[in-house]
N, C-alpha and C. Protein backbone atom coordinates (compact mmCIF):
# COMPACT_ATOMS: atom_id res chain seq x y z
N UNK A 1 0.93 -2.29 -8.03
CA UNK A 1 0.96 -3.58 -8.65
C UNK A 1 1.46 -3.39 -10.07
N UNK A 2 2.14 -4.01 -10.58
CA UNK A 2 3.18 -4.13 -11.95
C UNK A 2 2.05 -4.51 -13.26
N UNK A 3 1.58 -4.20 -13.82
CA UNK A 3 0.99 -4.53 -15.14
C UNK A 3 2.14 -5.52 -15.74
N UNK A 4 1.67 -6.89 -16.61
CA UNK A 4 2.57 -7.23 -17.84
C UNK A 4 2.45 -8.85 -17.24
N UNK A 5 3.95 -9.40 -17.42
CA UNK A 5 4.70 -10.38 -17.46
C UNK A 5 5.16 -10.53 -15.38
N UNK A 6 4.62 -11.33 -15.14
CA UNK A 6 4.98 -11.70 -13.53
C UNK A 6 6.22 -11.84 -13.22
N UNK A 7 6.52 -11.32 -12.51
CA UNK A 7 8.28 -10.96 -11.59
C UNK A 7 8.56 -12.73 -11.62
N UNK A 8 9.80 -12.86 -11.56
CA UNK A 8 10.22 -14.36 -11.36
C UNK A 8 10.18 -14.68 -9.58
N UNK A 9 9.93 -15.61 -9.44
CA UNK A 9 10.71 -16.27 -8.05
C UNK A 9 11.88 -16.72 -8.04
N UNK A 10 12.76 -16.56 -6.71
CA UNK A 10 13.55 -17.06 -6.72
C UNK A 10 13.38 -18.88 -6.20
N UNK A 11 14.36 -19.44 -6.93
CA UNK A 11 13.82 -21.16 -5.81
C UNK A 11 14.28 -20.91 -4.40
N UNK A 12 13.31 -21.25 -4.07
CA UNK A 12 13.43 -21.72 -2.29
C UNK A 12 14.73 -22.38 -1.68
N UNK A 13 15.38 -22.09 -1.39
CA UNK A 13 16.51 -22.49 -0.77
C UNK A 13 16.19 -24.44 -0.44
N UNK A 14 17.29 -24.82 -0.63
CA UNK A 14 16.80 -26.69 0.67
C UNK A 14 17.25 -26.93 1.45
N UNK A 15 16.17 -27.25 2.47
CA UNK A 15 16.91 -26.71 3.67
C UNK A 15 15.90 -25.85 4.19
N UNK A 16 14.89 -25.15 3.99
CA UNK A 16 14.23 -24.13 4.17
C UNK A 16 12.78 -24.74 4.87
N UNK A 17 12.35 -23.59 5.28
CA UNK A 17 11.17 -24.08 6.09
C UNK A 17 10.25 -23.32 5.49
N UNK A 18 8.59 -23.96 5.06
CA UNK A 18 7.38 -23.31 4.68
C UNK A 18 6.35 -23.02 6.02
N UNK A 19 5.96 -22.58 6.04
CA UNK A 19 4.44 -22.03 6.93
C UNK A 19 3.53 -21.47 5.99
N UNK A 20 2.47 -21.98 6.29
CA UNK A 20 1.45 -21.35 5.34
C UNK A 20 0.08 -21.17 6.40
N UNK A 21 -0.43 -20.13 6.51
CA UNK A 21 -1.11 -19.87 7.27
C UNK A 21 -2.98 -19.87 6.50
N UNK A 22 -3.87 -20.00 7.38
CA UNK A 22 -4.73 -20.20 7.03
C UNK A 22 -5.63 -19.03 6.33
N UNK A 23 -7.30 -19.41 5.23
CA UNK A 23 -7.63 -18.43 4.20
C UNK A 23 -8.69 -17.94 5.55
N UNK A 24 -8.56 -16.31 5.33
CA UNK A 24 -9.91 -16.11 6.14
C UNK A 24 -11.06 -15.24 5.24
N UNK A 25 -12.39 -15.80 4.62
CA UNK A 25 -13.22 -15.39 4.42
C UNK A 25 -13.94 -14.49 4.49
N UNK A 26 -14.53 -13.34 3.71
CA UNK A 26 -15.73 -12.66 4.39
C UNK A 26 -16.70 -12.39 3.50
N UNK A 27 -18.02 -12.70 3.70
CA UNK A 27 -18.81 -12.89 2.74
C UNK A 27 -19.25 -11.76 2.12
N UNK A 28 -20.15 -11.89 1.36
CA UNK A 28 -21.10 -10.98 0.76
C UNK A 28 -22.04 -10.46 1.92
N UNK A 29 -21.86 -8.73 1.83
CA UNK A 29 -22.95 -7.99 3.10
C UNK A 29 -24.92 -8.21 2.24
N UNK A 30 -24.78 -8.34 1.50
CA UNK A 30 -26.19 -8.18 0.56
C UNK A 30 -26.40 -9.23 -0.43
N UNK A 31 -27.62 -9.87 -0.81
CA UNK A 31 -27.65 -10.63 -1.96
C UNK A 31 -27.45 -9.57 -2.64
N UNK A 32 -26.98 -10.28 -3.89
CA UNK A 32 -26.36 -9.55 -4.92
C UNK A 32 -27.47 -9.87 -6.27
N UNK A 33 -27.89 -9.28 -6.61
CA UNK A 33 -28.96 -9.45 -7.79
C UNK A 33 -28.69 -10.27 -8.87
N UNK A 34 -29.54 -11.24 -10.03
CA UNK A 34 -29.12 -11.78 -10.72
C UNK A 34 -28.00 -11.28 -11.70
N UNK A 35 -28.41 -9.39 -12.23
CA UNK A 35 -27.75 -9.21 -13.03
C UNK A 35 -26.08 -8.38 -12.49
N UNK A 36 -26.18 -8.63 -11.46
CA UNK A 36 -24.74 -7.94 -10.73
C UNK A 36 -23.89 -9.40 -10.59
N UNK A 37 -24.57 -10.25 -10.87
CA UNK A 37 -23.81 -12.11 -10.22
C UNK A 37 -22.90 -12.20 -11.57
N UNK A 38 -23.80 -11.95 -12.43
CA UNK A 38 -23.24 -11.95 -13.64
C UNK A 38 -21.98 -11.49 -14.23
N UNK A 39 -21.99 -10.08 -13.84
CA UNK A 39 -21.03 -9.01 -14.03
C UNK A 39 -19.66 -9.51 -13.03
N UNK A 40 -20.05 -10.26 -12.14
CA UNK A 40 -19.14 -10.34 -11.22
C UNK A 40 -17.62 -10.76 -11.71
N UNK A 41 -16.70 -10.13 -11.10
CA UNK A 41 -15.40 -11.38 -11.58
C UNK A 41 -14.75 -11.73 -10.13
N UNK A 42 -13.98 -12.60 -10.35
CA UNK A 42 -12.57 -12.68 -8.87
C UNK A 42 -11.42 -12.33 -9.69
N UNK A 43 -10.27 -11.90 -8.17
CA UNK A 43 -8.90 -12.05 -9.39
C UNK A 43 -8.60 -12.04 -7.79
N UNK A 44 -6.93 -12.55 -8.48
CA UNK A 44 -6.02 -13.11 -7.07
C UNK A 44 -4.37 -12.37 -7.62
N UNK A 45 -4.17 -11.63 -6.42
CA UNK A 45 -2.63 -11.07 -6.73
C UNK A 45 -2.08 -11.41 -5.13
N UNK A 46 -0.60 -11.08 -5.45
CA UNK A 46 0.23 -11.36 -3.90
C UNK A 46 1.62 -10.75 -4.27
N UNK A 47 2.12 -10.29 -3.12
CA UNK A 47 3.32 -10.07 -2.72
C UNK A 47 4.17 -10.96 -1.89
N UNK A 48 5.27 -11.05 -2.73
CA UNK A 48 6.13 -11.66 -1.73
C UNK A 48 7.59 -10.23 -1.50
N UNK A 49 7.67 -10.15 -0.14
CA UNK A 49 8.99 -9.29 0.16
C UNK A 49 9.85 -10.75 0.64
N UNK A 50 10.93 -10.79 0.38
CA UNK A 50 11.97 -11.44 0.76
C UNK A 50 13.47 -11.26 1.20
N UNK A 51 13.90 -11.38 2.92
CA UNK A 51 15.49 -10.63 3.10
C UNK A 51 16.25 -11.84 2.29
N UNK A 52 17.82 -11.04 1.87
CA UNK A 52 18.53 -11.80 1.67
C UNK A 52 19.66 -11.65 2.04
N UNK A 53 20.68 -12.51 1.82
CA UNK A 53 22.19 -11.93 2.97
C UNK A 53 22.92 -11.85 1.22
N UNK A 54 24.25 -11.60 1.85
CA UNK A 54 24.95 -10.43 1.11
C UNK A 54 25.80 -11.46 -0.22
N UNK A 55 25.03 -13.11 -0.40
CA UNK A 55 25.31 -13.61 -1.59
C UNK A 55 24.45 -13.72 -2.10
N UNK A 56 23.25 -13.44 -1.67
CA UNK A 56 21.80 -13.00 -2.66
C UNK A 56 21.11 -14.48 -2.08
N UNK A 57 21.58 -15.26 -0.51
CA UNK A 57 20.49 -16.35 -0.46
C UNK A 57 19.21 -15.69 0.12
N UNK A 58 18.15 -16.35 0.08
CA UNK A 58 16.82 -16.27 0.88
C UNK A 58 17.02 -16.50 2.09
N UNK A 59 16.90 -15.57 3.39
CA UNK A 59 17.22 -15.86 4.70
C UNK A 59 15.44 -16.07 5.07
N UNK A 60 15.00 -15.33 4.42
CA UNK A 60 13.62 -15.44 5.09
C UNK A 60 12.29 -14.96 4.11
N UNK A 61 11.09 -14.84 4.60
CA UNK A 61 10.06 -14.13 3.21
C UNK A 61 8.87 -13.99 3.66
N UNK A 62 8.50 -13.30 3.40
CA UNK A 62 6.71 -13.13 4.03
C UNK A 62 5.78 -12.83 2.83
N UNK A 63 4.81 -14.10 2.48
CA UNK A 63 4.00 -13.39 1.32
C UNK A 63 2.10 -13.06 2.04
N UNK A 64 2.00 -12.14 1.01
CA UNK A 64 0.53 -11.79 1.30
C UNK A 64 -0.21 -12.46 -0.12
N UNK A 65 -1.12 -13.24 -0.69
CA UNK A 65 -1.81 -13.42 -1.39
C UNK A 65 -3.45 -12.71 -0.85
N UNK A 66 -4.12 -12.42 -2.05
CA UNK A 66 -5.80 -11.68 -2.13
C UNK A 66 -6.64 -12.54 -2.78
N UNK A 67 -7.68 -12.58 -2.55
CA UNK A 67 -8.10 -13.18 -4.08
C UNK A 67 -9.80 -12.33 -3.55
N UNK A 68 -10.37 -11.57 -4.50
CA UNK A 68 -11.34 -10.64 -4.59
C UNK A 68 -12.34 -10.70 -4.68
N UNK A 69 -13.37 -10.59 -5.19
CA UNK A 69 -14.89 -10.70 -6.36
C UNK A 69 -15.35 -9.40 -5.88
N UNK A 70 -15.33 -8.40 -7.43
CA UNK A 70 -16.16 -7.03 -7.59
C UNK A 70 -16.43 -7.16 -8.87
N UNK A 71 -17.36 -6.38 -9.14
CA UNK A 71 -18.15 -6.21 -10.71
C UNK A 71 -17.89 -4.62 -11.22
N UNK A 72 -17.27 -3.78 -10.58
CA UNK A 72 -16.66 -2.67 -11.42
C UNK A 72 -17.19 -1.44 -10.97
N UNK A 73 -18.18 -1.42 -9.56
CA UNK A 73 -18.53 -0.28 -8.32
C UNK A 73 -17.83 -0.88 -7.30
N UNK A 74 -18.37 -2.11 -6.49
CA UNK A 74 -18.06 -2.43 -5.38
C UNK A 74 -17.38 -3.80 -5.23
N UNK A 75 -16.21 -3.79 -4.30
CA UNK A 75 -15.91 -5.40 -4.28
C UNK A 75 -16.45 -5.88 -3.16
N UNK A 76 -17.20 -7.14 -3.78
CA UNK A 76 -18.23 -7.89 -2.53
C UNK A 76 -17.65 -9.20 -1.41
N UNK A 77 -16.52 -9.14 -2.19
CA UNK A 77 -16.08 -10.23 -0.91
C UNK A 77 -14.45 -10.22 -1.19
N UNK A 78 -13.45 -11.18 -0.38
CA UNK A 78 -11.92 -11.37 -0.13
C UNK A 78 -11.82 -12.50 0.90
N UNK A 79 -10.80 -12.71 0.61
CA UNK A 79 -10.19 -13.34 1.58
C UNK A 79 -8.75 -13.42 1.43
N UNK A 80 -7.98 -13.94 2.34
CA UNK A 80 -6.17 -13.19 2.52
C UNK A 80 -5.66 -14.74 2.98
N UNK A 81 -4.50 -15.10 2.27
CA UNK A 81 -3.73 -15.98 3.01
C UNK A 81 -2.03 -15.50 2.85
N UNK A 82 -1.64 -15.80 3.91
CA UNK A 82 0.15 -15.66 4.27
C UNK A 82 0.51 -16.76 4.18
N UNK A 83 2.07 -16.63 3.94
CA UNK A 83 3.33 -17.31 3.53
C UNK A 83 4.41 -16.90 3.59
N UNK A 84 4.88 -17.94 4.76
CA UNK A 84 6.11 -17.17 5.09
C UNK A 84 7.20 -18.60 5.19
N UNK A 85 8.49 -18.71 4.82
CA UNK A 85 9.70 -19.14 4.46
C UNK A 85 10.99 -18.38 5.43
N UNK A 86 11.69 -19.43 5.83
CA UNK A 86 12.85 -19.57 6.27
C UNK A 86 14.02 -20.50 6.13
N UNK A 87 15.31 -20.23 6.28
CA UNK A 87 16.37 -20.44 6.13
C UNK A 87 17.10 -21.61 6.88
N UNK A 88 16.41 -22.88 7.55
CA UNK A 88 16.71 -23.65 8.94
C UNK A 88 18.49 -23.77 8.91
N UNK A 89 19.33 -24.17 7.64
CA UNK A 89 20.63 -24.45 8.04
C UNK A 89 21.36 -23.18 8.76
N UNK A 90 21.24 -22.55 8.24
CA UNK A 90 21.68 -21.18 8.75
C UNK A 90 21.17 -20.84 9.54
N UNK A 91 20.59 -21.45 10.41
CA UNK A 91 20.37 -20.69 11.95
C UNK A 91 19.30 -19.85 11.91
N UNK A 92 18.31 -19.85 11.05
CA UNK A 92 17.03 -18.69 10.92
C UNK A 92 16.23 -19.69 11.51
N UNK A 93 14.94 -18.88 12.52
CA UNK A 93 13.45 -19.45 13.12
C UNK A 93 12.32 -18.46 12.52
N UNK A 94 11.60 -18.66 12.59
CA UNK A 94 10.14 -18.12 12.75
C UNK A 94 9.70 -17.71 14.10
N UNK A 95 9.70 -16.17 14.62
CA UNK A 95 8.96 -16.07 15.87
C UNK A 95 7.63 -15.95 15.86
N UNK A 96 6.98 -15.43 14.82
CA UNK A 96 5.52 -15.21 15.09
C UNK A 96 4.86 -15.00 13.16
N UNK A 97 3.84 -15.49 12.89
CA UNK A 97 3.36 -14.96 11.39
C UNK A 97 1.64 -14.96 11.59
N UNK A 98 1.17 -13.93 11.46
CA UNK A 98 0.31 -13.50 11.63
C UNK A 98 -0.66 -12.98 10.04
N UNK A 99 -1.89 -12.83 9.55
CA UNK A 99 -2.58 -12.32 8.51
C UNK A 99 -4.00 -11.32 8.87
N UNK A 100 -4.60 -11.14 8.39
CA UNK A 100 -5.71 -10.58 8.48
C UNK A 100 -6.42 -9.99 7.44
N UNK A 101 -7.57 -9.65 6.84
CA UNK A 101 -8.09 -9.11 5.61
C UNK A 101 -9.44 -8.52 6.19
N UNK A 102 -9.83 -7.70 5.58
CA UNK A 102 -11.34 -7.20 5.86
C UNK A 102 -11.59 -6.15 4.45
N UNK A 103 -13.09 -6.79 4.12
CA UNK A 103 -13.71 -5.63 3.17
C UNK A 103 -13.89 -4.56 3.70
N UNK A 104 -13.33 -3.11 3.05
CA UNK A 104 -14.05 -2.24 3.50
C UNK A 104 -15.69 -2.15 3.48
N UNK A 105 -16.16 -1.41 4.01
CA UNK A 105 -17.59 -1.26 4.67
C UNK A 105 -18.31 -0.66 3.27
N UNK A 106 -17.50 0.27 2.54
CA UNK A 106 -18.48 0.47 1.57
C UNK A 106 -17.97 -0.12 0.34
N UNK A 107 -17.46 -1.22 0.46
CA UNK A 107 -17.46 -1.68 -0.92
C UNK A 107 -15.79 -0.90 -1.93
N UNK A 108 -15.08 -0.37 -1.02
CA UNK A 108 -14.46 0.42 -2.22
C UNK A 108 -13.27 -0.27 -2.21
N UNK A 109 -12.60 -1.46 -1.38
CA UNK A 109 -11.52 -2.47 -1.56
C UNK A 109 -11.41 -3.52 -0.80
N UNK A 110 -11.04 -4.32 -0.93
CA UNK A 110 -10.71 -5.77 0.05
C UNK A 110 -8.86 -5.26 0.57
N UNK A 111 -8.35 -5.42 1.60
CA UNK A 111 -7.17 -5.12 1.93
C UNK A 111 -7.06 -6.64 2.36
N UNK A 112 -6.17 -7.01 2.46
CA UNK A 112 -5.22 -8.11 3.06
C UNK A 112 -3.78 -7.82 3.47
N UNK A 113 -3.81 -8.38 5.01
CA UNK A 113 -2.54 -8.13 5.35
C UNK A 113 -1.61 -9.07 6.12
N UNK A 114 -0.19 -9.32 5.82
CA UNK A 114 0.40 -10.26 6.77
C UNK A 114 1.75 -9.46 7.29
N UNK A 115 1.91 -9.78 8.73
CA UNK A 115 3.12 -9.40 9.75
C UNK A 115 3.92 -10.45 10.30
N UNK A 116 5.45 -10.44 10.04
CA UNK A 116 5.95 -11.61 10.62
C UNK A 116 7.28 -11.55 11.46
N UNK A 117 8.19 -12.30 11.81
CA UNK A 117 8.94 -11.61 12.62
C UNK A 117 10.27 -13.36 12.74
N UNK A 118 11.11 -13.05 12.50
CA UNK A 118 12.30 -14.30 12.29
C UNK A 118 13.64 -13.75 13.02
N UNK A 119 14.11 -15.08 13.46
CA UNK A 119 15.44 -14.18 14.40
C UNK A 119 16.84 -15.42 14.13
N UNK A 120 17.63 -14.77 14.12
CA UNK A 120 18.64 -15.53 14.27
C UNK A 120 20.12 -15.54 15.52
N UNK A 121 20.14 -16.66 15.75
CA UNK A 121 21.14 -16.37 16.82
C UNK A 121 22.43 -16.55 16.83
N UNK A 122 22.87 -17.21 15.72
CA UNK A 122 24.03 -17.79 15.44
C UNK A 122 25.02 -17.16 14.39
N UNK A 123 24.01 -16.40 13.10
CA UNK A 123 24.47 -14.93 12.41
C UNK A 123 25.55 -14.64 12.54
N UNK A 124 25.39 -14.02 13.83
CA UNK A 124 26.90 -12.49 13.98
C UNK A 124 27.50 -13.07 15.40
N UNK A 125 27.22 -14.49 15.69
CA UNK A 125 27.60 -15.07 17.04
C UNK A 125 29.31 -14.56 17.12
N UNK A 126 29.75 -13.68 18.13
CA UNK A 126 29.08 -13.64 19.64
C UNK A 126 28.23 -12.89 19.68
N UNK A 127 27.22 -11.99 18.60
CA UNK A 127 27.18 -10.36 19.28
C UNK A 127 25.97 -11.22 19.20
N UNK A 128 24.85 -9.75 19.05
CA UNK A 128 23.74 -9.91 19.51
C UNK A 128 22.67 -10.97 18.52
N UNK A 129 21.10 -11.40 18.64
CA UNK A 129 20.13 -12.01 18.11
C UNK A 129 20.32 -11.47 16.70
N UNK A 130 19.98 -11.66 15.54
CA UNK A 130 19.81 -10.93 14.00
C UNK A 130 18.04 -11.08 14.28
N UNK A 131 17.42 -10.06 14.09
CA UNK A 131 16.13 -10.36 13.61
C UNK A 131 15.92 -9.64 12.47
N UNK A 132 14.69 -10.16 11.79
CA UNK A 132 14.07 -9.41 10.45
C UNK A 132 12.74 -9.22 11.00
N UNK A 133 12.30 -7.99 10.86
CA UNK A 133 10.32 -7.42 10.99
C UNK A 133 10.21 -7.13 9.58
N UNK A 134 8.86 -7.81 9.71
CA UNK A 134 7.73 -7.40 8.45
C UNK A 134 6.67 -7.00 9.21
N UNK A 135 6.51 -5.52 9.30
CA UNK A 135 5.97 -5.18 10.10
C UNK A 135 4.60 -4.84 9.39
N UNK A 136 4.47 -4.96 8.10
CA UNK A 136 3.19 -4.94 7.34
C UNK A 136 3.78 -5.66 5.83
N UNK A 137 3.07 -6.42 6.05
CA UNK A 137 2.73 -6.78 3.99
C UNK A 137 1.63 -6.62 3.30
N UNK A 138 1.09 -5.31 2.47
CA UNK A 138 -0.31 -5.35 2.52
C UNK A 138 -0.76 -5.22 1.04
N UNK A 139 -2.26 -5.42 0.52
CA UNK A 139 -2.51 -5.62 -0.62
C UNK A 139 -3.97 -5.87 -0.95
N UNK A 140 -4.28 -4.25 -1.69
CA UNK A 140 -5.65 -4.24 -1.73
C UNK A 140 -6.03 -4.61 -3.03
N UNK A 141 -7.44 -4.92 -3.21
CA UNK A 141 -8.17 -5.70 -4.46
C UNK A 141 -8.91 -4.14 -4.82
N UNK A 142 -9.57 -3.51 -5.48
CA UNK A 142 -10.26 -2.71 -5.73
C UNK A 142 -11.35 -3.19 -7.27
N UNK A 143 -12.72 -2.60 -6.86
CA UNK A 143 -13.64 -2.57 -7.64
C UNK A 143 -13.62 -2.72 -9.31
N UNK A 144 -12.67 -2.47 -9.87
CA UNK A 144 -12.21 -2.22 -10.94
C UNK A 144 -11.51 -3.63 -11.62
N UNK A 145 -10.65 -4.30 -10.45
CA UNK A 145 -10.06 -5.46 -10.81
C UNK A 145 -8.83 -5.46 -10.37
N UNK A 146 -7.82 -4.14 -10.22
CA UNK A 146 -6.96 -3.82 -10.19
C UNK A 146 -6.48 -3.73 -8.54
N UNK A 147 -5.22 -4.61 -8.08
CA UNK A 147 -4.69 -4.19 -7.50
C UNK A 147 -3.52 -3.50 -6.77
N UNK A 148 -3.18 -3.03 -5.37
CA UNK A 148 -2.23 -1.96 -5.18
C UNK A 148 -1.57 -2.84 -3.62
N UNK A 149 -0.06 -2.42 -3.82
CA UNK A 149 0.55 -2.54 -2.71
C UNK A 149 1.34 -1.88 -1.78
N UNK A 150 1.64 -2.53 -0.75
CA UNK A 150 2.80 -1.63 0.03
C UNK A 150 3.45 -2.74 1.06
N UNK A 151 4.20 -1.87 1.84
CA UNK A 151 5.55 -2.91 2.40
C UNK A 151 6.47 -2.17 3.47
N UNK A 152 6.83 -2.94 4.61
CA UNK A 152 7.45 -1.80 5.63
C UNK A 152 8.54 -3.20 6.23
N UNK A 153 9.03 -3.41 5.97
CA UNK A 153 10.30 -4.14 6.32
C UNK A 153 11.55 -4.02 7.08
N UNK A 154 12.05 -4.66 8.28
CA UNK A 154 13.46 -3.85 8.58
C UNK A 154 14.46 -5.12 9.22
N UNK A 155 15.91 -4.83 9.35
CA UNK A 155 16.60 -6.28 9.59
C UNK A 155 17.31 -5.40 10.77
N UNK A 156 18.13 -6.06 11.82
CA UNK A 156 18.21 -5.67 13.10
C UNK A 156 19.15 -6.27 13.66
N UNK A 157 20.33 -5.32 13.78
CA UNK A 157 22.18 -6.20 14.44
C UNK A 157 22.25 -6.80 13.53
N UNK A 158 21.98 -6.72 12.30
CA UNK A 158 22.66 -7.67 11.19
C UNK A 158 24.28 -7.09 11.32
N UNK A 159 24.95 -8.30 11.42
CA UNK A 159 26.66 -8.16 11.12
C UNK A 159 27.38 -8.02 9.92
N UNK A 160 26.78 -8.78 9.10
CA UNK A 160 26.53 -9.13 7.60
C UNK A 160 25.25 -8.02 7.26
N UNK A 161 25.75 -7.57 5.85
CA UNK A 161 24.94 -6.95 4.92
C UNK A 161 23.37 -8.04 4.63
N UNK A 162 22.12 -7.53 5.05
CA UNK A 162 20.78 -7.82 4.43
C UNK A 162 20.38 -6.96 3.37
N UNK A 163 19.95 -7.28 2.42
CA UNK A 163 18.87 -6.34 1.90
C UNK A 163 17.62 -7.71 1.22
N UNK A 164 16.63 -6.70 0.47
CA UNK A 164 15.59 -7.59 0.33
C UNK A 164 14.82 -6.86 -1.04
N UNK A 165 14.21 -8.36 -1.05
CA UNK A 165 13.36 -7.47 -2.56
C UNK A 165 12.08 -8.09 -2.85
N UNK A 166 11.44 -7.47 -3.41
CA UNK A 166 10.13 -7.31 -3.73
C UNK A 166 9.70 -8.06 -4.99
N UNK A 167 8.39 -8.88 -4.85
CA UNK A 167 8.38 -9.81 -5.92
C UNK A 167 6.44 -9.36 -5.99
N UNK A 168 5.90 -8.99 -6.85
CA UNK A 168 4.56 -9.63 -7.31
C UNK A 168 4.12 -9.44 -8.41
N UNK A 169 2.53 -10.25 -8.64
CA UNK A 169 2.10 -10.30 -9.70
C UNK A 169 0.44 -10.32 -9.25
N UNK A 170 -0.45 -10.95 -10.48
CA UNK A 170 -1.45 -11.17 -10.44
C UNK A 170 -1.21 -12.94 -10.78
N UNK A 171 -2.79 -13.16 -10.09
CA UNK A 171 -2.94 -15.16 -10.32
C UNK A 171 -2.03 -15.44 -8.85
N UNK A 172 -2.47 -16.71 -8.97
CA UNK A 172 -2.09 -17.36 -7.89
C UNK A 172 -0.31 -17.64 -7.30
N UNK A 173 -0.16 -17.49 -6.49
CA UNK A 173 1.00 -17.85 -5.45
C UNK A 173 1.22 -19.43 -5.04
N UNK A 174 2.07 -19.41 -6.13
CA UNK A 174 2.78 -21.40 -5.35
C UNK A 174 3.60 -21.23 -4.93
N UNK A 175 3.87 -21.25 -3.22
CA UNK A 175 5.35 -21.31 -2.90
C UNK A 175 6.38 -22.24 -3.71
């Protein structure tokens, strides 16, 4: 995760399609004592990976947002929401967008994760489908406050040049 000044977004293409998938919760395993409630903080970071074709538009994007609460041993709760964006004039769909999050068991991070999967058919028409996998977008909260990421991405019979890039920060995610 980048310390400082938050990466820019790019604007959303028009024309484009949002999905936003739902927050999933997980509570506190223990009451938490008056003077640990105290100490407590939240913080919220996210990744967005985004492909793009070879004039730098947004073909597609998958974000992971976190949002935490630890007091500086253990983080006591998370929850994870995805966001994912596509390209409709240009012939891009959405096949599948998926999330998931779970505290670890002892307290030592909240992970959140989203997987998604977009295809195009019209691309490189005649040849084959174009798809893009996000085969993980992930992003842990840790005890401290601080969080860490990672990213496994790949584009498939592209005819045309893809590449993609990496956007996050801390605080909240407005598509």
């Amino acid at each position: 995760m980048e310390e400082g000044a938050p990466t820019a977004l790019p604007v959303t293409p028009e024309g484009s399609s949002v999905l936003t998938f739902g927050d999933r919760s997980e509570s506190v395993d223990a009451v938490v004592g008056e003077q640990q409630l105290a100490l407590a903080s939240s913080r919220a970071a996210w990744q967005k990976v985004e492909w793009k074709d070879a004039l730098g538009i947004s073909v597609n994007s998958d974000t992971t947002k976190i949002e935490w609460t630890y007091n500086g041993t253990d983080v006591t709760s998370g929850q994870v929401s995805g966001f994912v964006t596509w390209y409709t004039k240009t012939g891009w769909s959405n096949v599948y967008a998926y999330h998931e999050g779970n505290r670890q068991s002892g307290g030592d991070f909240y992970r959140g994760n989203t997987w998604s999967k977009f295809k195009n058919s019209f691309f490189c028409y005649p040849w084959p489908t174009v798809y893009t996998y996000y085969y993980n977008n992930t992003m842990w909260g840790h005890p401290d406050g601080h969080a860490t990421r990672s990213q496994s991405s790949d584009s498939v019979d592209e005819c045309l040049e893809l590449h993609f890039d990496v956007y996050s920060a801390y605080g909240q995610y407005n598509p």
